[in-house]
C-alpha atoms as a PDB file:
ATOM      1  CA  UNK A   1       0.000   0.000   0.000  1.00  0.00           C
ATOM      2  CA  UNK A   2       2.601   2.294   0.625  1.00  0.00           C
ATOM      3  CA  UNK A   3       5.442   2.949  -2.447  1.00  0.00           C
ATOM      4  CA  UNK A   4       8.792   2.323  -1.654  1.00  0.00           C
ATOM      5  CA  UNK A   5      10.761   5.616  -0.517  1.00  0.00           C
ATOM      6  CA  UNK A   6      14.495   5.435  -1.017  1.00  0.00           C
ATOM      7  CA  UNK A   7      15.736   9.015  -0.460  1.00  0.00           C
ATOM      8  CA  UNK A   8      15.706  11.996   1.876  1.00  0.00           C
ATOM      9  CA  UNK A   9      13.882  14.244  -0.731  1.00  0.00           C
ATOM     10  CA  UNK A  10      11.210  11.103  -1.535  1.00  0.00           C
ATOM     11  CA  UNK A  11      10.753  10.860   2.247  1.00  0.00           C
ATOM     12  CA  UNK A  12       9.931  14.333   1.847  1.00  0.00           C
ATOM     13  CA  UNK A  13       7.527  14.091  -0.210  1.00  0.00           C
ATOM     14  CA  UNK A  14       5.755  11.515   0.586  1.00  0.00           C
ATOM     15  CA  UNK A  15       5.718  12.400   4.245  1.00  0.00           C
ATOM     16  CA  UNK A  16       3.062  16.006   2.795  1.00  0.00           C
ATOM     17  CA  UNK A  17       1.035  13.073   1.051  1.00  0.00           C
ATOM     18  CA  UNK A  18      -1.639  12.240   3.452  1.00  0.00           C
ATOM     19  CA  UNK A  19      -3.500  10.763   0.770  1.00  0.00           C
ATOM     20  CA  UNK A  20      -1.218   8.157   0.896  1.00  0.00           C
ATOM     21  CA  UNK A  21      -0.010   7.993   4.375  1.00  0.00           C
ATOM     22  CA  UNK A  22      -3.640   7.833   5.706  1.00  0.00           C
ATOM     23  CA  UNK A  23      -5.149   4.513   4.043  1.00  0.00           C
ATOM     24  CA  UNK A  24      -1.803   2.545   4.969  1.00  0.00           C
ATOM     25  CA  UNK A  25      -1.803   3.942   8.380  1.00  0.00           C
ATOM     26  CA  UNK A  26      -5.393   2.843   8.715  1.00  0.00           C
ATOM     27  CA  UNK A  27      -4.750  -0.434   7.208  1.00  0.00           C
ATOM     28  CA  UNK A  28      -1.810  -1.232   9.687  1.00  0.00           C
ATOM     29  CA  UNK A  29      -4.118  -0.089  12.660  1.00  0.00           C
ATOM     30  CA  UNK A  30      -6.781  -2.863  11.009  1.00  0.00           C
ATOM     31  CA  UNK A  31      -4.134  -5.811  11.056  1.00  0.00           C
ATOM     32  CA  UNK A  32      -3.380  -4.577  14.945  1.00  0.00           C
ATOM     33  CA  UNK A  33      -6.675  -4.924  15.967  1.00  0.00           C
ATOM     34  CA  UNK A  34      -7.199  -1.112  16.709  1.00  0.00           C
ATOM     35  CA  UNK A  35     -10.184  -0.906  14.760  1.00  0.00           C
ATOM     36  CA  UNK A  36     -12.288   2.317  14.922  1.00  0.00           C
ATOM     37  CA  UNK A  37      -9.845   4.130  16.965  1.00  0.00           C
ATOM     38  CA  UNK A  38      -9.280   7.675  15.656  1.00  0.00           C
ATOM     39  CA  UNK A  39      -6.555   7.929  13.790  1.00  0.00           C
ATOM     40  CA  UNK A  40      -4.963  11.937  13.857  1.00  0.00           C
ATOM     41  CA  UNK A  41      -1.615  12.838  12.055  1.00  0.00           C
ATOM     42  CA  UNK A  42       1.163  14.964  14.321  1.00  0.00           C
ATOM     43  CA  UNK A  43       1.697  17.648  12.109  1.00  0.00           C
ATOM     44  CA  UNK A  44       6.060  18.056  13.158  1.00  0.00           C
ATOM     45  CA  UNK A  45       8.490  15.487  12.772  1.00  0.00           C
ATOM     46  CA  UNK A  46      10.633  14.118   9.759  1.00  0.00           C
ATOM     47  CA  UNK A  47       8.528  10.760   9.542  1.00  0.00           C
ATOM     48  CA  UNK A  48       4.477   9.648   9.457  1.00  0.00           C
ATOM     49  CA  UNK A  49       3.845   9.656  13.247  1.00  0.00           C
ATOM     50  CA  UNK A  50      -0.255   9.162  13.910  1.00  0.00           C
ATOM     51  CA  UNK A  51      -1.883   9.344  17.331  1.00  0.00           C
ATOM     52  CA  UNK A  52      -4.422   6.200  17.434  1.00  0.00           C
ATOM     53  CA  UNK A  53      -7.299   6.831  19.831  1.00  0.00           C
ATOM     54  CA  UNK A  54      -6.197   8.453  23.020  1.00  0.00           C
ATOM     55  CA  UNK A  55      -3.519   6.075  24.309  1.00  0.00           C
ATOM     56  CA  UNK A  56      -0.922   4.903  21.422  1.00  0.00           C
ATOM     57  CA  UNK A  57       1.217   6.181  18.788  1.00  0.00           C
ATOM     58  CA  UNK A  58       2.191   4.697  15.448  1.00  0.00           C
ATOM     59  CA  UNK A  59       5.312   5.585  13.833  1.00  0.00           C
ATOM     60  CA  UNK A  60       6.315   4.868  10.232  1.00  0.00           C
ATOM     61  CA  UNK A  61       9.701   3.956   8.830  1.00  0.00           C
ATOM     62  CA  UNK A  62      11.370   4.160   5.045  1.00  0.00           C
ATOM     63  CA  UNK A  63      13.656   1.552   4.399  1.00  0.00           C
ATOM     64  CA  UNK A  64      16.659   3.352   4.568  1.00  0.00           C
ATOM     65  CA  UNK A  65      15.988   4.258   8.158  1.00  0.00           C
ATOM     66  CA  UNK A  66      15.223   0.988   9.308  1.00  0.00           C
ATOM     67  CA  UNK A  67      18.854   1.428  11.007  1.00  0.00           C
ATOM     68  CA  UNK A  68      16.853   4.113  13.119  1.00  0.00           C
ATOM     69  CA  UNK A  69      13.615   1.953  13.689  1.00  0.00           C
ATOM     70  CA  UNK A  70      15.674  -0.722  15.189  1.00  0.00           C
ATOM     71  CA  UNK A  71      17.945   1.868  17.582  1.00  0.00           C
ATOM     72  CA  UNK A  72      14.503   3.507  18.904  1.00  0.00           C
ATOM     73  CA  UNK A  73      12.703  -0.207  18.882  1.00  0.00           C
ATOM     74  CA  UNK A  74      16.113  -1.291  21.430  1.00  0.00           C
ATOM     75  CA  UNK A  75      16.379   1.949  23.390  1.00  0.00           C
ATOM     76  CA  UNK A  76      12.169   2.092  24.179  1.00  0.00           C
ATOM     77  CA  UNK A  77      12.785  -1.426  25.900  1.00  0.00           C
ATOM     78  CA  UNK A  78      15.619  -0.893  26.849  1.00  0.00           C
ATOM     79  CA  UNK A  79      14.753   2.205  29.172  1.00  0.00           C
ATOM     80  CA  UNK A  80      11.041   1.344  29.965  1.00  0.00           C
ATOM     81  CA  UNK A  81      10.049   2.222  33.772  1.00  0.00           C
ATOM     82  CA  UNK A  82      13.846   2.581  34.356  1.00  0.00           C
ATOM     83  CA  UNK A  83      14.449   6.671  34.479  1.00  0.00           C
ATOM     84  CA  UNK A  84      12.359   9.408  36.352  1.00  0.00           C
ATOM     85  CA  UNK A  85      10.229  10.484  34.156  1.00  0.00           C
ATOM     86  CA  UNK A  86       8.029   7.666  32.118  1.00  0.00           C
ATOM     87  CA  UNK A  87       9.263   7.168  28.388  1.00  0.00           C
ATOM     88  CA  UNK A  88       6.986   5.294  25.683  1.00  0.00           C
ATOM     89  CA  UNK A  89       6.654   1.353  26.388  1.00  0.00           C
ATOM     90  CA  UNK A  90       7.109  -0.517  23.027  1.00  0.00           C
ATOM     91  CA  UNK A  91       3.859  -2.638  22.010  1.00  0.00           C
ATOM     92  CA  UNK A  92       4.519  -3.712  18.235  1.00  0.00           C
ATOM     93  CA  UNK A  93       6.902  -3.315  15.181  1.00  0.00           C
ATOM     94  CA  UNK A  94       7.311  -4.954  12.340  1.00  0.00           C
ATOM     95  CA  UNK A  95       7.934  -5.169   8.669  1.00  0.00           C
ATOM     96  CA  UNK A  96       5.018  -3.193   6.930  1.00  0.00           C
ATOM     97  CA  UNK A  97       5.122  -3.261   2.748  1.00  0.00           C
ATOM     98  CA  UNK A  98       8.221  -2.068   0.470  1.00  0.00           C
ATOM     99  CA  UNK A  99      10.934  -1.420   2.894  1.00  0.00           C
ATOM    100  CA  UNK A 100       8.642  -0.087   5.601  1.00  0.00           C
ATOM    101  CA  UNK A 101       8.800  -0.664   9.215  1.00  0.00           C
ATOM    102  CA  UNK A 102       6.213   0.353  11.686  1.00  0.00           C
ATOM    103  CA  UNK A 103       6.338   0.910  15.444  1.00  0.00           C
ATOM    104  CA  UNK A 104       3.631   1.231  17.861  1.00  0.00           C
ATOM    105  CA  UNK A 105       4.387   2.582  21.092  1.00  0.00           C
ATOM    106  CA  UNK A 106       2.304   4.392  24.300  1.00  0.00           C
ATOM    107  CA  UNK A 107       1.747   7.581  24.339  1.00  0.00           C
ATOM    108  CA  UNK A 108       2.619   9.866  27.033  1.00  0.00           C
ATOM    109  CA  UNK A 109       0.182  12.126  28.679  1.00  0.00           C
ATOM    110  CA  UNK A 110      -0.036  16.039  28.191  1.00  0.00           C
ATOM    111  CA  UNK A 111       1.395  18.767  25.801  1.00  0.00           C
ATOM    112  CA  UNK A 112       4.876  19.037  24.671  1.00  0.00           C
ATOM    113  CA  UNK A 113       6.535  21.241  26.825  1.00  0.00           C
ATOM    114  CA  UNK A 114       7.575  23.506  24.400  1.00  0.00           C
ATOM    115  CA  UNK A 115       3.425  24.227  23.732  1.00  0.00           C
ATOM    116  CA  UNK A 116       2.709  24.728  27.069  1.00  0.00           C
ATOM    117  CA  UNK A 117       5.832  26.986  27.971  1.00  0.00           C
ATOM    118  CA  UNK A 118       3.944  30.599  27.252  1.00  0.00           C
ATOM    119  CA  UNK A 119       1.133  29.319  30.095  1.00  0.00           C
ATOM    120  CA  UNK A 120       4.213  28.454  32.709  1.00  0.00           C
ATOM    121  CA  UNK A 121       4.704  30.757  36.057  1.00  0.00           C
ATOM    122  CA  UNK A 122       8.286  31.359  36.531  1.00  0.00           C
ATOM    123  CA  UNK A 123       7.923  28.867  39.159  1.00  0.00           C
ATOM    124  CA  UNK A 124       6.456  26.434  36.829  1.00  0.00           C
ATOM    125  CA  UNK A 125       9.263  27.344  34.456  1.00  0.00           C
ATOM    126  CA  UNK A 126      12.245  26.661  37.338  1.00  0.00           C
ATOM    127  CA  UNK A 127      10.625  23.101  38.351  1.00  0.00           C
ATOM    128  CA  UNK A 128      10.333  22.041  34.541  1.00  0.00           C
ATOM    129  CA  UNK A 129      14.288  22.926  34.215  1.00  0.00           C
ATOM    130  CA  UNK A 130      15.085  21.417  37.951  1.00  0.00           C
ATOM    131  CA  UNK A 131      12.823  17.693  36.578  1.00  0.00           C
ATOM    132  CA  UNK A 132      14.412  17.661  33.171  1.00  0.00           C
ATOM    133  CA  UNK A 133      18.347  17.664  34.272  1.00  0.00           C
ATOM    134  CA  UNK A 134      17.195  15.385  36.809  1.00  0.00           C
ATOM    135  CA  UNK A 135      15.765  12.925  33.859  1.00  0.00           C
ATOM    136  CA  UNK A 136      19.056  13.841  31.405  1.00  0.00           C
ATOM    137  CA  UNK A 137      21.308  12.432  34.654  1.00  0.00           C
ATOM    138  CA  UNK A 138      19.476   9.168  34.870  1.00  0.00           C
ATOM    139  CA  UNK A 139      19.520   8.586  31.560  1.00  0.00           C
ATOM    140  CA  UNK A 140      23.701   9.070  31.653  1.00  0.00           C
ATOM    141  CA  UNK A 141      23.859   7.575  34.124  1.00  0.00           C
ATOM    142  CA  UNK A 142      22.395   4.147  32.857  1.00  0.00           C
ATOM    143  CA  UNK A 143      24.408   0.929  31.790  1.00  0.00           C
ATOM    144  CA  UNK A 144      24.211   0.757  27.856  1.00  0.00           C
ATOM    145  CA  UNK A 145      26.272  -1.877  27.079  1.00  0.00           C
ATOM    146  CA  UNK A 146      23.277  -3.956  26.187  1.00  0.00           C
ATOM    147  CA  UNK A 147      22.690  -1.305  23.242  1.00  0.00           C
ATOM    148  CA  UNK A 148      26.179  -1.256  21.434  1.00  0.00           C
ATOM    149  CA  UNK A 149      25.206  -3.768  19.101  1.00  0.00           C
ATOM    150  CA  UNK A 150      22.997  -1.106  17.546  1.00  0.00           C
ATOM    151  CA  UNK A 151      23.586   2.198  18.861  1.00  0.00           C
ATOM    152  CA  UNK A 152      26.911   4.026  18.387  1.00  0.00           C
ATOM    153  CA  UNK A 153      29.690   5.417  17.567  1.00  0.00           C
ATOM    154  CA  UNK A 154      32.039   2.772  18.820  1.00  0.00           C
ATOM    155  CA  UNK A 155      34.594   5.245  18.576  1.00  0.00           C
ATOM    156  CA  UNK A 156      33.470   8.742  19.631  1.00  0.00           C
ATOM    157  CA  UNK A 157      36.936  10.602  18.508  1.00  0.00           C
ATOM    158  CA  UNK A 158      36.158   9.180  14.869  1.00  0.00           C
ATOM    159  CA  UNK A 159      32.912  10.794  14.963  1.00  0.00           C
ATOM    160  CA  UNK A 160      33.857  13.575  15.898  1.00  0.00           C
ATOM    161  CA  UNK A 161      36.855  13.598  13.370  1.00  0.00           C
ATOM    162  CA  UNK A 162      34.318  12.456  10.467  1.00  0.00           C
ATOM    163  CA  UNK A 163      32.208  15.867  11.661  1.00  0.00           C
ATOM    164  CA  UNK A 164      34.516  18.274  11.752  1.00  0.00           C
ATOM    165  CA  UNK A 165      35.561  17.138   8.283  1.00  0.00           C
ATOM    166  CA  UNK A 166      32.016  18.065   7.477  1.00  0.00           C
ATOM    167  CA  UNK A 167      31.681  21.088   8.927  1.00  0.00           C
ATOM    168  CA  UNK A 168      31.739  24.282   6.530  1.00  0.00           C
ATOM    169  CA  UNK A 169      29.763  22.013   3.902  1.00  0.00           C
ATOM    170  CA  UNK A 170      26.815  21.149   6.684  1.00  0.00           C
ATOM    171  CA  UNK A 171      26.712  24.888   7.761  1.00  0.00           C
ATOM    172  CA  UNK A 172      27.282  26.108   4.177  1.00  0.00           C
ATOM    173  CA  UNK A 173      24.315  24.134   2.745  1.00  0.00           C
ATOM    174  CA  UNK A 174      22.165  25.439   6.169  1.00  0.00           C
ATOM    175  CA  UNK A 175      23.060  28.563   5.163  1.00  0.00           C
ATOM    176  CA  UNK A 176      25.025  30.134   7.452  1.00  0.00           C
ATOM    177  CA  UNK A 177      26.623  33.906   6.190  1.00  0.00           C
ATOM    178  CA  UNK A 178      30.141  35.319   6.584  1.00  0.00           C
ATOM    179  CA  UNK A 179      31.310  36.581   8.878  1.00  0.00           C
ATOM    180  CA  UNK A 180      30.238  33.233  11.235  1.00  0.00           C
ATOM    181  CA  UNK A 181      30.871  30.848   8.789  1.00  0.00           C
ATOM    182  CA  UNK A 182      34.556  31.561   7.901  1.00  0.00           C
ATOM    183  CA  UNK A 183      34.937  32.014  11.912  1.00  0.00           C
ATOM    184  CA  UNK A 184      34.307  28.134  12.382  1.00  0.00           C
ATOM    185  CA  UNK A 185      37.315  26.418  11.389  1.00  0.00           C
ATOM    186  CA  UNK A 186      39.873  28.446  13.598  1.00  0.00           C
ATOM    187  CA  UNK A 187      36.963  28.482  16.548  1.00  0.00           C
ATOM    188  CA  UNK A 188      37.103  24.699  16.309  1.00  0.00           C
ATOM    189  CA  UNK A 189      41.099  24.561  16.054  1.00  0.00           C
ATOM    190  CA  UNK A 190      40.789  25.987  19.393  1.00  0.00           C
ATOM    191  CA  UNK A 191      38.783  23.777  21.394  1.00  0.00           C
ATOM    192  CA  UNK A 192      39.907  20.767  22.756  1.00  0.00           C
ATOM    193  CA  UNK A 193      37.071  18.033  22.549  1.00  0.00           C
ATOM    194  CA  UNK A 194      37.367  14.761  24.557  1.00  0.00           C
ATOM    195  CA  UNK A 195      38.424  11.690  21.647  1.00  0.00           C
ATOM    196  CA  UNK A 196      38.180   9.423  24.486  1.00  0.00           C
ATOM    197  CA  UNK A 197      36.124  10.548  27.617  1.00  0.00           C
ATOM    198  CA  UNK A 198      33.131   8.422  29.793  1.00  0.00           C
ATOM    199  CA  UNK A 199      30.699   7.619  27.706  1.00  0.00           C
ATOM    200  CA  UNK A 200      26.599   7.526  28.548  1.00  0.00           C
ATOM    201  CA  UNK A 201      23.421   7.141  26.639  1.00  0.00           C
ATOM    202  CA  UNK A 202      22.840  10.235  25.371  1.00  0.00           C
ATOM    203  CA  UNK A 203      19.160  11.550  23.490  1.00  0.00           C
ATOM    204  CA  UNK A 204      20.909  14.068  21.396  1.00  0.00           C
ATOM    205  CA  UNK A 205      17.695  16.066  21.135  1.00  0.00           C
ATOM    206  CA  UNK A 206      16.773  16.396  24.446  1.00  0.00           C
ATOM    207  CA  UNK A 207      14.539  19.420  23.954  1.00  0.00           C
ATOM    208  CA  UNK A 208      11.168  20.827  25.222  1.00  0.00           C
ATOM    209  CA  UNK A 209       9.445  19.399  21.747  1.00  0.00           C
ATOM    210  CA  UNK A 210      10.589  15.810  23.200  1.00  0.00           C
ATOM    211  CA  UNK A 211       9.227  16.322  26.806  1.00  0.00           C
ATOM    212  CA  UNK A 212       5.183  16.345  28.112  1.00  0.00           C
ATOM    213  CA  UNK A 213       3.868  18.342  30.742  1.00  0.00           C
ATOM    214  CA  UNK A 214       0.364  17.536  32.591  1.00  0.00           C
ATOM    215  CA  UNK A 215      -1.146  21.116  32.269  1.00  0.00           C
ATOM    216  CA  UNK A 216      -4.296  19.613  34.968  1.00  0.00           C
ATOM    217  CA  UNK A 217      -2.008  18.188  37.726  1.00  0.00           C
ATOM    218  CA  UNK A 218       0.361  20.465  39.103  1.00  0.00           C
ATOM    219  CA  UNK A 219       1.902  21.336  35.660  1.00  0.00           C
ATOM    220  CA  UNK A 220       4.530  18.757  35.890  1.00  0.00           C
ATOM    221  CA  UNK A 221       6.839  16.787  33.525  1.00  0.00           C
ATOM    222  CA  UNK A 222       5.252  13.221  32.391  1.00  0.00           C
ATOM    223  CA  UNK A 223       7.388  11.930  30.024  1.00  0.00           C
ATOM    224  CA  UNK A 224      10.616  11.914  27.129  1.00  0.00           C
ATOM    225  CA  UNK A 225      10.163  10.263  23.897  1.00  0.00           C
ATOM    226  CA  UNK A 226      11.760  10.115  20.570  1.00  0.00           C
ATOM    227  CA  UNK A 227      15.065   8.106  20.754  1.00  0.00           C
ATOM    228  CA  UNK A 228      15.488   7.605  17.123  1.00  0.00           C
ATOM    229  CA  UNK A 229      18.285   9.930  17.427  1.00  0.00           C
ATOM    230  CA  UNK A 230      20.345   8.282  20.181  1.00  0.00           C
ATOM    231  CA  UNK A 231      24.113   7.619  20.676  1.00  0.00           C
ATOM    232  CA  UNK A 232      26.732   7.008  23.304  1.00  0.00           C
ATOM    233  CA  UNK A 233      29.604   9.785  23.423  1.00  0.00           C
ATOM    234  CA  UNK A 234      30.263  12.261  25.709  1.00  0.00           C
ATOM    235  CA  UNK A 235      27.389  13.612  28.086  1.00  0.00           C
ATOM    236  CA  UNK A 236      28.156  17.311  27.281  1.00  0.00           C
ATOM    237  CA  UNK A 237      26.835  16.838  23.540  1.00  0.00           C
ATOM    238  CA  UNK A 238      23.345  16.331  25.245  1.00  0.00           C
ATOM    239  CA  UNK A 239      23.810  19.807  27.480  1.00  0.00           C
ATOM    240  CA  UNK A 240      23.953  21.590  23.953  1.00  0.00           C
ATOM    241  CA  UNK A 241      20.317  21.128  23.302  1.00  0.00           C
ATOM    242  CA  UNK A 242      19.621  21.859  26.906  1.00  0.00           C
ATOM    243  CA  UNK A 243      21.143  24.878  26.605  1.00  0.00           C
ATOM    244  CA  UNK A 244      19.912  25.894  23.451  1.00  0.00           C
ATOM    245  CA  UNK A 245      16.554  24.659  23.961  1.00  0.00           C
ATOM    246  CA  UNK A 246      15.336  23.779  27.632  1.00  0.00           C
ATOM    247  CA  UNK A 247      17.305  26.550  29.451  1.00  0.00           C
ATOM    248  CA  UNK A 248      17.695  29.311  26.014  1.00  0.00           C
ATOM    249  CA  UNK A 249      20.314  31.302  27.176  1.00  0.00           C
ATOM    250  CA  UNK A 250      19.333  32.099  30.328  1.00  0.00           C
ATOM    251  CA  UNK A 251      22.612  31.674  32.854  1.00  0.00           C
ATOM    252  CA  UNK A 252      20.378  31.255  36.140  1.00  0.00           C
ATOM    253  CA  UNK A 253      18.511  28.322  34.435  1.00  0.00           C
ATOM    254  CA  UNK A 254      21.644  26.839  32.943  1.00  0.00           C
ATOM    255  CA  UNK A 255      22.868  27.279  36.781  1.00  0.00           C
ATOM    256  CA  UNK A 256      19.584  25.569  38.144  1.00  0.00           C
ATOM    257  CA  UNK A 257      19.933  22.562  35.154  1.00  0.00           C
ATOM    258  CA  UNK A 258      23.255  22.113  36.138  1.00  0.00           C
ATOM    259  CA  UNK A 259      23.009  22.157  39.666  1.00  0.00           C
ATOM    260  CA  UNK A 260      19.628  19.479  39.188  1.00  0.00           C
ATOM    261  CA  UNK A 261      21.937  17.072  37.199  1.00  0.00           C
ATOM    262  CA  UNK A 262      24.139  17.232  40.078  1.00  0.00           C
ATOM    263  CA  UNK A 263      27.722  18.434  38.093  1.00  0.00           C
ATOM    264  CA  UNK A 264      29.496  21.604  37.913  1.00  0.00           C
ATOM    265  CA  UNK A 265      29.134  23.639  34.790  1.00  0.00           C
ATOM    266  CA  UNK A 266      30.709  22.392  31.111  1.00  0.00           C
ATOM    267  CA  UNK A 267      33.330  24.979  29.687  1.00  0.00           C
ATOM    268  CA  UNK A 268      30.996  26.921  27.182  1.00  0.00           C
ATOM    269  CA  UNK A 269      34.003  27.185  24.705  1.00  0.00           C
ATOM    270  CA  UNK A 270      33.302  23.263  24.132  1.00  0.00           C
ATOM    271  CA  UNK A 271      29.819  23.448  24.312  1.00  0.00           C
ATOM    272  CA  UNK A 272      29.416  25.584  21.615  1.00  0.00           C
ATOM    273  CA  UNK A 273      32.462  23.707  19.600  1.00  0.00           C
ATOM    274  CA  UNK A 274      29.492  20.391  20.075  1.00  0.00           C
ATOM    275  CA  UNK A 275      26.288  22.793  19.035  1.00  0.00           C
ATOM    276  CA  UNK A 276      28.577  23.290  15.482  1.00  0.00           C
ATOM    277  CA  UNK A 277      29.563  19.593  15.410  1.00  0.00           C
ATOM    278  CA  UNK A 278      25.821  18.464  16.010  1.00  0.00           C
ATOM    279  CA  UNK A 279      24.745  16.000  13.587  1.00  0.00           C
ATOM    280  CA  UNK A 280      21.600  18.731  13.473  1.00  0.00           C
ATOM    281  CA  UNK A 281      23.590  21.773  14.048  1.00  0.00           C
ATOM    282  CA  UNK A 282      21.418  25.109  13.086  1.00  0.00           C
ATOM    283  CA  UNK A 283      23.428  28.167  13.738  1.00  0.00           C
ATOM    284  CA  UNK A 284      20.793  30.315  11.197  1.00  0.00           C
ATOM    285  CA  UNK A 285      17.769  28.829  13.507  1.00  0.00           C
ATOM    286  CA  UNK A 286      19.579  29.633  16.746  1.00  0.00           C
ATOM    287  CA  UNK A 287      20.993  32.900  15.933  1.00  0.00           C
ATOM    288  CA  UNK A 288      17.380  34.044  15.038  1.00  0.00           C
ATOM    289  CA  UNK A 289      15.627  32.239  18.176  1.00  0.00           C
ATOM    290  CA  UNK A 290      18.490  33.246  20.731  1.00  0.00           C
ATOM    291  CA  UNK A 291      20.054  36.244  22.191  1.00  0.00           C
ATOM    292  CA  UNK A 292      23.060  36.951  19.724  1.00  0.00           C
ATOM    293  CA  UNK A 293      26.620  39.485  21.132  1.00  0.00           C
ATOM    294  CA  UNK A 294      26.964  42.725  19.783  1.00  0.00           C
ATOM    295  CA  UNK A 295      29.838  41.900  17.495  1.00  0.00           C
ATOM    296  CA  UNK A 296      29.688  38.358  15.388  1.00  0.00           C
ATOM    297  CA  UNK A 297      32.346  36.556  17.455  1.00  0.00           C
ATOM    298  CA  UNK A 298      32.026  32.742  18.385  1.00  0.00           C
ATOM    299  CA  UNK A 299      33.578  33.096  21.662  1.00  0.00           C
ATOM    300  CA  UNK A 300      31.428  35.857  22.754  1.00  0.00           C
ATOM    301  CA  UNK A 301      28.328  33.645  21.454  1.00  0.00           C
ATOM    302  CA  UNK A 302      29.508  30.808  23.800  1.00  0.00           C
ATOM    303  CA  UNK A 303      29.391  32.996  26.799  1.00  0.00           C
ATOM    304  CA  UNK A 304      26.040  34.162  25.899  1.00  0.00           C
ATOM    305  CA  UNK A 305      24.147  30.908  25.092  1.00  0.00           C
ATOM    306  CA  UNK A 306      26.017  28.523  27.166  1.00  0.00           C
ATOM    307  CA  UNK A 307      27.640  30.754  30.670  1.00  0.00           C
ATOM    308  CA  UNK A 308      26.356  30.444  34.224  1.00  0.00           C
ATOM    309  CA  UNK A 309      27.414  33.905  35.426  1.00  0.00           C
ATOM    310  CA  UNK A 310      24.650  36.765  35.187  1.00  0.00           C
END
């Protein structure tokens, strides 16, 4: 039912054809027994993802990212009931039609966090930050050698080598402008980066689109999900979303995530050397979304999105 999809820009396309998507979606839910169960489309995300009734998500897969449906398949069971906040319990996958995979999961209660922020007290806001580091340190903290088989790298310096290799192309083709994107290379030359450090789980986009909130019952945190994305590396990589995203340049927050995951603060030189390594580094997005220095320097842009002082 659904065509084969081999490339990013097929993915693409297929992903704005509901038309499509819908009747196969439908279909799947018949062969899984959730007959008449609504069936709604989440309107973000890079893949089909469909809420069926109230209570369960279904998640589609192309072929050439059934590497991914088989690292988010591992790490759902993997971390079920095991960190403090809940995370989506596995309950099917399979092989679809023509190189698709599905994968049916729980869904967690509430809105996204990053919905509900604009209705948050300051309060609200400080207990949000104070439950999420405490959720990014269990997760680090967590044995994963039952997940090296499929999630990686197996050799973080490599990855890191293989990225910074990549650099000025990936932030050429995002379109960063001059004078930041000739600034890169000799900011990176400067920054020392870990090729062999501890390594943890890590979520790589741990960000408020990726946590729910319970807006009825004390407005607290009720869950992470998406783990498509993850790797093991070094834990800092995940504090570049967290400062980006979850504390957004605010040095008292950064203080209070910190403080919740229970380290002392990252150098923000290195931080920011991560946020352009990221495998979805976007310096245009966060220079519009984030408090940027007077003058285009990338040393005065670490201070400002990732210090603790102020």
């Amino acid at each position: 039912m659904l065509p084969s999809v081999d490339t990013i820009d097929e993915l693409e396309a297929m992903v704005s054809d509901e038309a499509v998507l819908r009747p196969a979606a439908l279909d799947l839910c018949d062969r899984l027994g959730l007959v008449g169960l609504a069936l709604r489309r989440f309107d973000d995300g890079s893949l089909p993802v469909y809420a069926v009734g109230g209570d369960l998500v279904l998640k589609l897969y192309p072929r050439f990212e059934m590497t991914e449906a088989i690292r988010e398949v591992r790490v759902l069971a993997h971390l079920w009931g095991q960190l403090p906040l809940p995370t989506p319990r596995l309950l099917a996958t399979d092989e679809y039609t023509n190189g698709w995979r599905f994968v049916l999961m729980s869904r967690l209660p509430g809105l996204c966090v990053a919905e509900a922020w604009p209705r948050l007290t300051a309060a609200e806001r400080d207990r949000i930050v104070t439950e999420s580091a405490e959720t990014l340190a269990a997760l680090h903290a967590m044995s994963f050698t039952a997940l090296t088989d499929v999630v990686g790298p197996s050799d973080w310096g490599a990855f890191l080598g293989r990225r910074r290799a990549r650099t000025m192309h990936h932030h050429s083709a995002n379109g960063v402008t001059e004078p930041w994107l000739s600034r890169i290379p000799e900011f990176l030359d400067s920054v020392p980066l870990p090729a062999s450090t501890d390594r943890a789980l890590l979520h790589t986009e741990f960000m408020p689109e990726h946590l729910t909130i319970d807006m009825r019952d004390g407005r607290r945190l009720t869950g992470l999900f998406d783990f498509e994305p993850a790797m093991i590396g070094d834990p800092a990589y995940d504090f570049v979303n967290a400062g980006l995203f979850v504390t957004r340049g605010d040095p008292r927050q950064f203080r209070r995530f910190y403080e919740a995951y229970g380290r002392s603060p990252h150098d923000p030189f290195q931080l920011l050397a991560y946020t352009l390594l990221h495998v979805y580094s976007d310096l245009p997005l966060y220079l519009h979304e984030l408090p940027s220095p007077a003058e285009p320097r990338l040393d005065a842009l670490a201070e400002l999105w990732f210090g603790t002082k102020g």
